[in-house]
C-alpha atoms as a PDB file:
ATOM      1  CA  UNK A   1       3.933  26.649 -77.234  1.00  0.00           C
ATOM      2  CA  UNK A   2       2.171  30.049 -77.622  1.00  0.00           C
ATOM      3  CA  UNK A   3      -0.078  30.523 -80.672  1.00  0.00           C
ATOM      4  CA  UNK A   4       2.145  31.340 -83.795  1.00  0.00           C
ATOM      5  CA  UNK A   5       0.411  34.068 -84.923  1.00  0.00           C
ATOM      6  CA  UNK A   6       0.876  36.003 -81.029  1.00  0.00           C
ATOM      7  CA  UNK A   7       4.487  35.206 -81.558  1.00  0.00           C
ATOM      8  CA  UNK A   8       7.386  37.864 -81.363  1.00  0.00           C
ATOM      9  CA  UNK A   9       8.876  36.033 -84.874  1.00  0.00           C
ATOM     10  CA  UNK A  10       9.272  32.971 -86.178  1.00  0.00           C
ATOM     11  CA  UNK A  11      12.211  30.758 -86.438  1.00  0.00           C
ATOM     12  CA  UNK A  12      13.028  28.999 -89.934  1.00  0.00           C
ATOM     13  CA  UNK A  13      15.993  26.228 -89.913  1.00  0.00           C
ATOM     14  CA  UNK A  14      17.780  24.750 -92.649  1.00  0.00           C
ATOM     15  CA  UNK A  15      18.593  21.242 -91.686  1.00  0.00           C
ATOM     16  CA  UNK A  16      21.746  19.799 -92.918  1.00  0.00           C
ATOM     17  CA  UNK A  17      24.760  21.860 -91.544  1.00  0.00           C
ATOM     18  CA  UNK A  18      22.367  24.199 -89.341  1.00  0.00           C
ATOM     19  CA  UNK A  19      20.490  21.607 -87.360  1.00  0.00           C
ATOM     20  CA  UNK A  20      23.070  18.090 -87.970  1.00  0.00           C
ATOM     21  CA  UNK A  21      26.633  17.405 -89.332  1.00  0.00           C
ATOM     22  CA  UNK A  22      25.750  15.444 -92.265  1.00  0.00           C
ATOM     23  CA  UNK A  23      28.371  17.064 -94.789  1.00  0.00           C
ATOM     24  CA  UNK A  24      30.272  13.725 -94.802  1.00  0.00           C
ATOM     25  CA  UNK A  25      27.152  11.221 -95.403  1.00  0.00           C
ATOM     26  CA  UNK A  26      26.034  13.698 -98.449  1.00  0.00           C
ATOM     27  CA  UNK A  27      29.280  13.318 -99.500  1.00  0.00           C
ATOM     28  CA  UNK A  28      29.702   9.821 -99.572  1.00  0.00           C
ATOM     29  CA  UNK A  29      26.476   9.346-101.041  1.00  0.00           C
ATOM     30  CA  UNK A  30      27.800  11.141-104.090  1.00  0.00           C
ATOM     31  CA  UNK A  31      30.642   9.181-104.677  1.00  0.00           C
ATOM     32  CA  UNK A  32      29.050   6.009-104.349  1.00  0.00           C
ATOM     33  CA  UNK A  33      26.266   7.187-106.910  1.00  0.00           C
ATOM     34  CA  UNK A  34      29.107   8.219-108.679  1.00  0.00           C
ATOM     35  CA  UNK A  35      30.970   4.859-108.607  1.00  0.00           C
ATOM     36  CA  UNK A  36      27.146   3.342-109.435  1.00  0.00           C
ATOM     37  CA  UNK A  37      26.714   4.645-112.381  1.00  0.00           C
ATOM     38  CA  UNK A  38      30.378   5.118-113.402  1.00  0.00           C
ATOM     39  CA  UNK A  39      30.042   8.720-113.934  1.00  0.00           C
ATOM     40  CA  UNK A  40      32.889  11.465-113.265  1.00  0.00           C
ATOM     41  CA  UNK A  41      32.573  13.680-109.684  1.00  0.00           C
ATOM     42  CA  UNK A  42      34.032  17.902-111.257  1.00  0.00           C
ATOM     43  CA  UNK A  43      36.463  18.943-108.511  1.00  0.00           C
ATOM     44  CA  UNK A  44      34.826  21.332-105.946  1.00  0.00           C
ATOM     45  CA  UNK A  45      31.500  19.837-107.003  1.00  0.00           C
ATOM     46  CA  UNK A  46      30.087  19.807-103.330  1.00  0.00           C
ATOM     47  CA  UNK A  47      30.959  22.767-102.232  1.00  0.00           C
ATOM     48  CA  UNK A  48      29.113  24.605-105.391  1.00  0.00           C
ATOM     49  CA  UNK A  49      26.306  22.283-104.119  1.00  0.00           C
ATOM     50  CA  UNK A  50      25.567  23.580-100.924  1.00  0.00           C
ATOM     51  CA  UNK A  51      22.216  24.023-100.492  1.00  0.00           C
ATOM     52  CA  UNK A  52      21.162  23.198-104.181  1.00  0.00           C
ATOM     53  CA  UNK A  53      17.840  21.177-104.715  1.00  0.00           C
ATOM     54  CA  UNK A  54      19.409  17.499-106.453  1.00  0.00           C
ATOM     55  CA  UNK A  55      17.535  18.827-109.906  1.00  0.00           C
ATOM     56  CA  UNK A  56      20.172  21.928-109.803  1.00  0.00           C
ATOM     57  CA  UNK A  57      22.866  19.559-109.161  1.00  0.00           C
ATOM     58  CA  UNK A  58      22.696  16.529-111.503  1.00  0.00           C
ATOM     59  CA  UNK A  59      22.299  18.557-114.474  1.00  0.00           C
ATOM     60  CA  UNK A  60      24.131  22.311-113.912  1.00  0.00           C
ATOM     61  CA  UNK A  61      26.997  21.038-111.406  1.00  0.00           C
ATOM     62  CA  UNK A  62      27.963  17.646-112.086  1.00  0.00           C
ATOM     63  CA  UNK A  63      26.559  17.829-115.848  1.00  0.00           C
ATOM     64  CA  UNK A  64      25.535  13.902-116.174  1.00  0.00           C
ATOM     65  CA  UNK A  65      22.100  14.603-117.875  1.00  0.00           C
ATOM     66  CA  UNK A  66      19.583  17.018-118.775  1.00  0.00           C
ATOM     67  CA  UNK A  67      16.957  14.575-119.205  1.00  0.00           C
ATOM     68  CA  UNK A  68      13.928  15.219-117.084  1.00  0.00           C
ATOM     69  CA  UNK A  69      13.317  11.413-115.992  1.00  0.00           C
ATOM     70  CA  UNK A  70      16.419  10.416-115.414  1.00  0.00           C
ATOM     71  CA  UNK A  71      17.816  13.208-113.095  1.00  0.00           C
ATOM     72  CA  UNK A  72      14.830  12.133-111.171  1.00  0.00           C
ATOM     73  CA  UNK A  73      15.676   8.570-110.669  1.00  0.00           C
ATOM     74  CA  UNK A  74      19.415   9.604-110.140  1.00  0.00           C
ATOM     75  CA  UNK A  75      17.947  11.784-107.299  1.00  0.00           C
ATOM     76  CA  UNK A  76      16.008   9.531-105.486  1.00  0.00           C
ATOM     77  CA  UNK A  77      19.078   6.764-105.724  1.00  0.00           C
ATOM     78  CA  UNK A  78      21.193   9.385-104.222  1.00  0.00           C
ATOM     79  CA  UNK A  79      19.055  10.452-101.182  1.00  0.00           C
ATOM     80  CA  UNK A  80      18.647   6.505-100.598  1.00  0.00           C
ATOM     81  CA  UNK A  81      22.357   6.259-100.906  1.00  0.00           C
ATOM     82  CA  UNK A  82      22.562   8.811 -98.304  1.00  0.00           C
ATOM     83  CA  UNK A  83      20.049   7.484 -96.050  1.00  0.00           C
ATOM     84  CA  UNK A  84      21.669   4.048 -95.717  1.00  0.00           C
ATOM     85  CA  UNK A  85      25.385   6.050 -95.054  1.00  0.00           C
ATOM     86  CA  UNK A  86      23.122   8.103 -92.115  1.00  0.00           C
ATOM     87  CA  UNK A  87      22.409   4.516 -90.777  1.00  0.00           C
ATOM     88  CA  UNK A  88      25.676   3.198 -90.656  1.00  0.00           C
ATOM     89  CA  UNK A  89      27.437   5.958 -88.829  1.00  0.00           C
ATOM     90  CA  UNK A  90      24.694   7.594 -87.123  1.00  0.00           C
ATOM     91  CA  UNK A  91      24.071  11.165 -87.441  1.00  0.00           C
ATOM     92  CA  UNK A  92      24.379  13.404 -84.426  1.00  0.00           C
ATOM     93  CA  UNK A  93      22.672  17.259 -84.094  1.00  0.00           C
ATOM     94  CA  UNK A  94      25.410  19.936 -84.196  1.00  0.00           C
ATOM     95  CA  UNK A  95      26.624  21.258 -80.800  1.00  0.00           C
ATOM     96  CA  UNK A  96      24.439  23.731 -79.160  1.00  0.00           C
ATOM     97  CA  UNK A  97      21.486  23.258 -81.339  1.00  0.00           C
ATOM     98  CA  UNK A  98      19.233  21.400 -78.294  1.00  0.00           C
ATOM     99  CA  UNK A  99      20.296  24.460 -76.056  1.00  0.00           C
ATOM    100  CA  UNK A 100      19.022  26.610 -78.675  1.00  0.00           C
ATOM    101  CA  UNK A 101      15.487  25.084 -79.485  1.00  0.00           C
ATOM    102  CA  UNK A 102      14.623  25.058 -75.915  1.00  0.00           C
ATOM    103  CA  UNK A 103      15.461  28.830 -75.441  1.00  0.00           C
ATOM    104  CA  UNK A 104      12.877  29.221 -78.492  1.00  0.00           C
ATOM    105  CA  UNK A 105      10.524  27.093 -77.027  1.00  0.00           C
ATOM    106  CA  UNK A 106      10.734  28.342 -73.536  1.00  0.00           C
ATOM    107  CA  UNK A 107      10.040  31.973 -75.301  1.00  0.00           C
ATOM    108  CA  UNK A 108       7.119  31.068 -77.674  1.00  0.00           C
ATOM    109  CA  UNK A 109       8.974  31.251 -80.630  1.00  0.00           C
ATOM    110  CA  UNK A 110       7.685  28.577 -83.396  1.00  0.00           C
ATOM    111  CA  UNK A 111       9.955  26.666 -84.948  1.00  0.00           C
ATOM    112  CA  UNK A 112      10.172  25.147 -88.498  1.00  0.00           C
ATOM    113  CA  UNK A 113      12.508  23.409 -90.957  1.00  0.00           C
ATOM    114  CA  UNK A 114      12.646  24.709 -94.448  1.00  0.00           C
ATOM    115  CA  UNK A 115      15.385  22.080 -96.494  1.00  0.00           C
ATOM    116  CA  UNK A 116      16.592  21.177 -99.511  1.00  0.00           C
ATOM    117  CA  UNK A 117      16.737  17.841 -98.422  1.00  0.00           C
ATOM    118  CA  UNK A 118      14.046  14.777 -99.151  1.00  0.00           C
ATOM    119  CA  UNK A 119      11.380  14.588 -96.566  1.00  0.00           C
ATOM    120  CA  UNK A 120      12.550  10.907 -95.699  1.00  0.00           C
ATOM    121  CA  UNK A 121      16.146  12.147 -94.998  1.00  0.00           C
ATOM    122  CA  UNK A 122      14.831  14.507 -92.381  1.00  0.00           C
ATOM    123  CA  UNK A 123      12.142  11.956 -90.703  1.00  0.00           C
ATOM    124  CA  UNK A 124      15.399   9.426 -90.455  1.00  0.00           C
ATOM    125  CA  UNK A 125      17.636  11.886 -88.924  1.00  0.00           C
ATOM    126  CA  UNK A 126      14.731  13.096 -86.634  1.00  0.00           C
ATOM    127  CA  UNK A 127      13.649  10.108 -85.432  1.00  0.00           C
ATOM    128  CA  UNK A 128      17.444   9.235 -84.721  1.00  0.00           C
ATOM    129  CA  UNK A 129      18.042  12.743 -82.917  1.00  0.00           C
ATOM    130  CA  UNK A 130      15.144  13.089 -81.514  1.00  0.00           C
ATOM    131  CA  UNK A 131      14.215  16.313 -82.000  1.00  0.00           C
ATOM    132  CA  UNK A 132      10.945  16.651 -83.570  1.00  0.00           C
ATOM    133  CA  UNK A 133       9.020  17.634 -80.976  1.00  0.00           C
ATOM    134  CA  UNK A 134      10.545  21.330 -81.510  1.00  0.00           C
ATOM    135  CA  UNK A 135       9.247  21.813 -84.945  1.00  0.00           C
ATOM    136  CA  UNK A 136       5.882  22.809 -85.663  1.00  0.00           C
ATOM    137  CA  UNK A 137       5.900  22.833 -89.410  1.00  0.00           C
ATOM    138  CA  UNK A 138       8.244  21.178 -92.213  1.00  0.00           C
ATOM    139  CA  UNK A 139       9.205  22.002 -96.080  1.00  0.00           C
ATOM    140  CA  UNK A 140      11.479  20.116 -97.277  1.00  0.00           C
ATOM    141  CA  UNK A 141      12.681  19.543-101.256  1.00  0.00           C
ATOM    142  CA  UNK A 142       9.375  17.714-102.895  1.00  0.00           C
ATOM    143  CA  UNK A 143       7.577  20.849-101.308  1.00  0.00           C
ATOM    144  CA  UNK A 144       8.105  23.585-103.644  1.00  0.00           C
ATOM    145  CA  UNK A 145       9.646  23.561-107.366  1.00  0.00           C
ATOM    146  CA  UNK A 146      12.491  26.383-107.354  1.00  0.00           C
ATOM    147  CA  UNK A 147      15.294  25.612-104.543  1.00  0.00           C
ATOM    148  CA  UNK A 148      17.416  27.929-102.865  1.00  0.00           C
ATOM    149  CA  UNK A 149      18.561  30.778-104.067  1.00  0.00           C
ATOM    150  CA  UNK A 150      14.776  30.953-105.008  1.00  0.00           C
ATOM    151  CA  UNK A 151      13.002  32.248-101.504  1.00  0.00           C
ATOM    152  CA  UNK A 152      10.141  29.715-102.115  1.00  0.00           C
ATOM    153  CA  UNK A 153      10.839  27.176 -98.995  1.00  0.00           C
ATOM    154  CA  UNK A 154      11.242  29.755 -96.320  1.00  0.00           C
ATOM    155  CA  UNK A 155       8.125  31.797 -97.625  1.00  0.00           C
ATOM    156  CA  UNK A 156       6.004  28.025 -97.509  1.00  0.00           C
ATOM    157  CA  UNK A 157       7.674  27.442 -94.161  1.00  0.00           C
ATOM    158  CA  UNK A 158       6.453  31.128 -92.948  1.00  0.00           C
ATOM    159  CA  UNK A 159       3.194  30.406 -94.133  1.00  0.00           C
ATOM    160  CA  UNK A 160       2.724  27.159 -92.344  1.00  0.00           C
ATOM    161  CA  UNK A 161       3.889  28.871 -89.380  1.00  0.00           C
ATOM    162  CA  UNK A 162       1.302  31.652 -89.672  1.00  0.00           C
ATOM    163  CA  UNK A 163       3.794  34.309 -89.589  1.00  0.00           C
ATOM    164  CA  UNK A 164       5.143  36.820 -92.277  1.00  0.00           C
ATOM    165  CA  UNK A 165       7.909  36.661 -93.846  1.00  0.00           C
ATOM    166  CA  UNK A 166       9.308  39.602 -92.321  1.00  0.00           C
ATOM    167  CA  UNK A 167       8.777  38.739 -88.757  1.00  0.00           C
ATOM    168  CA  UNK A 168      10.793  35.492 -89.520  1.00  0.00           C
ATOM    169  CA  UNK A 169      14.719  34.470 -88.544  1.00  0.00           C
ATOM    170  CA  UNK A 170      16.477  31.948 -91.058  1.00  0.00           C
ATOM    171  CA  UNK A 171      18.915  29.956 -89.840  1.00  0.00           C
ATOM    172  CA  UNK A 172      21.320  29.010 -92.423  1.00  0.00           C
ATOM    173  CA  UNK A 173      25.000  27.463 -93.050  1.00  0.00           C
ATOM    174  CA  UNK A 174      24.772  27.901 -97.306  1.00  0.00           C
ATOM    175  CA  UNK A 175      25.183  31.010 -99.293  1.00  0.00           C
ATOM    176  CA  UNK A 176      22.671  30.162-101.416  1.00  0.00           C
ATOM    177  CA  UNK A 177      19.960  29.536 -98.573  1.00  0.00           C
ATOM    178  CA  UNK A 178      21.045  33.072 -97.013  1.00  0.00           C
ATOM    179  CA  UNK A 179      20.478  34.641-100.490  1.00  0.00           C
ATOM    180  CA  UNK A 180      16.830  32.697-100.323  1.00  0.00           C
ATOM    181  CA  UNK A 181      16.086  34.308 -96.853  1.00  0.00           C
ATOM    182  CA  UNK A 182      16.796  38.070 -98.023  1.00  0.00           C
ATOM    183  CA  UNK A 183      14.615  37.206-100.688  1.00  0.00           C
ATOM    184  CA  UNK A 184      12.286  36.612 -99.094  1.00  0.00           C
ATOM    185  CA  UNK A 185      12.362  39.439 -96.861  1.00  0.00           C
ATOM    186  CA  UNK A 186      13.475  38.023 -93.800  1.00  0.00           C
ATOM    187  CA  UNK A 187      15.980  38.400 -90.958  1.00  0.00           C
ATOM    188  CA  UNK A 188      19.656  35.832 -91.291  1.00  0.00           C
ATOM    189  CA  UNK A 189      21.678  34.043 -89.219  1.00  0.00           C
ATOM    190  CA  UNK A 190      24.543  32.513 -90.582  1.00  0.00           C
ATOM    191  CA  UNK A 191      26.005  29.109 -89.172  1.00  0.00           C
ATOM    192  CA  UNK A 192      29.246  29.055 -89.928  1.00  0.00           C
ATOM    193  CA  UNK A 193      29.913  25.309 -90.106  1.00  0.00           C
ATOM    194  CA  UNK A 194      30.275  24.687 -94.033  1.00  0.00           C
ATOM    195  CA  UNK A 195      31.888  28.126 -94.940  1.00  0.00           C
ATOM    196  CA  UNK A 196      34.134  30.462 -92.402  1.00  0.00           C
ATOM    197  CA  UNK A 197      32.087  34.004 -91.319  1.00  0.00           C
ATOM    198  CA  UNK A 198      33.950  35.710 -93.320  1.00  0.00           C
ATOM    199  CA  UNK A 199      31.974  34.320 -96.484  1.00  0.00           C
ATOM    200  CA  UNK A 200      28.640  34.800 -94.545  1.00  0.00           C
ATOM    201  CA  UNK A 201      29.043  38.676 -94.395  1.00  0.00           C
ATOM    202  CA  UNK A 202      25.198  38.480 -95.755  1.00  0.00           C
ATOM    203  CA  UNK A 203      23.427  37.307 -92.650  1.00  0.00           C
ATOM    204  CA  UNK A 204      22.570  39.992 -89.987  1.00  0.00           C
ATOM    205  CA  UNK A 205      24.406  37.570 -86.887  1.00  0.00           C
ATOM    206  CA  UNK A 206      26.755  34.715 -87.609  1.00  0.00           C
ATOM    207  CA  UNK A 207      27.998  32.324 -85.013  1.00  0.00           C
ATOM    208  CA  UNK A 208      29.316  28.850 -84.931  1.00  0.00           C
ATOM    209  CA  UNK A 209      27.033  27.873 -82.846  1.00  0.00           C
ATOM    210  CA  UNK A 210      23.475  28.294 -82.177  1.00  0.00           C
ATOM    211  CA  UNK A 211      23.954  28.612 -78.485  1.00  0.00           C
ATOM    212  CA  UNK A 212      25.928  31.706 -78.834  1.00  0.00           C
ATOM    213  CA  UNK A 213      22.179  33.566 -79.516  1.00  0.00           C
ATOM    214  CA  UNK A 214      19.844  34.987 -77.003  1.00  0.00           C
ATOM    215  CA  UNK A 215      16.447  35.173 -77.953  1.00  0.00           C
ATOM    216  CA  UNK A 216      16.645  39.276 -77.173  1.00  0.00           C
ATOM    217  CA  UNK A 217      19.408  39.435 -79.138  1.00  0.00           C
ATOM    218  CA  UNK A 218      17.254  38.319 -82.435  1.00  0.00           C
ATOM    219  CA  UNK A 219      13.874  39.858 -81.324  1.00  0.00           C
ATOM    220  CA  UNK A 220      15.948  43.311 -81.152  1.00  0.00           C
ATOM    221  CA  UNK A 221      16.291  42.893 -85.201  1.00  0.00           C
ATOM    222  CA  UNK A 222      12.658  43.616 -85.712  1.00  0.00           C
ATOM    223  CA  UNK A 223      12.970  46.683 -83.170  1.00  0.00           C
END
């Protein structure tokens, strides 16, 4: 890989919905917290979640507590939840995104993952996908205090990279992590697996799949 800072841009990727299908695992690890703790689910609860650090979540969307304590113990039962769902059924990278990281790769482009999700989620999924070695750098929830919309994970992700904010690509599949990137000052691509394009109309190039880009294609936003 070429030095970072030599690089035409960088390349920031959400994770879950951009990089693998894991809307059904989150899911279900909801409703079995849920079921744990006998506490109600608000219809349409994860779709407002999308995106949304677990300390948005427990308290503003689901409203089961404010109290500092335990929406942290609820959050860390939840992403264990979700990491024994991951190894029941497997987890699987989305069509098109191996194609993808290898055009990067075989262009210079550095690669990192700025999440929402808990740094154990990812290494689990990683290690099961097998896709680490494309990923340079790594931000995931414990990393910064304000989630998405807040711009805060993509700017530590640029900086790990060595690259400015607005020389960087986001690759994202939630509205709020879009609104993040253009905070931040840098360049979209919506994914449209969780929401349709027509909701994405925010992002500068949306596909359904990441192998529907060219690496000219997203250099040529920075022309």
């Amino acid at each position: 890989m070429s030095n970072p800072s030599s690089a035409k841009w960088g390349a920031l990727f959400d994770w879950d919905g951009v990089i693998i299908d894991s809307s059904t695992h989150h899911e279900e690890s909801w409703e079995r917290l849920a079921r744990e703790i006998a506490k109600p689910l608000p219809e349409g609860h994860f779709k407002m979640s999308f995106g949304r650090k677990n300390e948005f979540i427990i308290p503003e969307i689901l409203d089961w507590t404010k109290e500092e304590t335990r929406i942290r113990e609820l959050s860390l039962r939840k992403e264990a939840l979700y990491r024994e769902v991951v190894a029941e059924r497997g987890v699987e990278p989305l069509p098109g995104v191996r194609t993808w990281l290898d055009r990067l790769r075989e262009a210079g482009i550095p690669c990192a993952i700025g999440s929402s999700t808990h740094l154990a989620n990812i290494q689990l999924s990683l290690g099961m996908i097998g896709l680490g070695e494309y990923f340079s750098a790594m931000v995931t929830s414990e990393d910064v205090k304000h989630g998405k919309p807040h711009p805060d994970v993509f700017l530590t992700a640029a900086a790990k990279l060595g690259a400015e904010p607005t020389r960087c690509v986001v690759f994202e599949d939630a509205l709020v992590g879009i609104q993040a990137a253009r905070a931040g000052g840098m360049k979209v691509v919506g994914v449209a697996t969780t929401h349709p394009p027509e909701e994405l109309a925010m992002a500068d190039v949306v596909v359904h799949r990441l192998d529907e880009l060219q690496v000219a294609q997203l250099t040529a936003l920075f022309a």
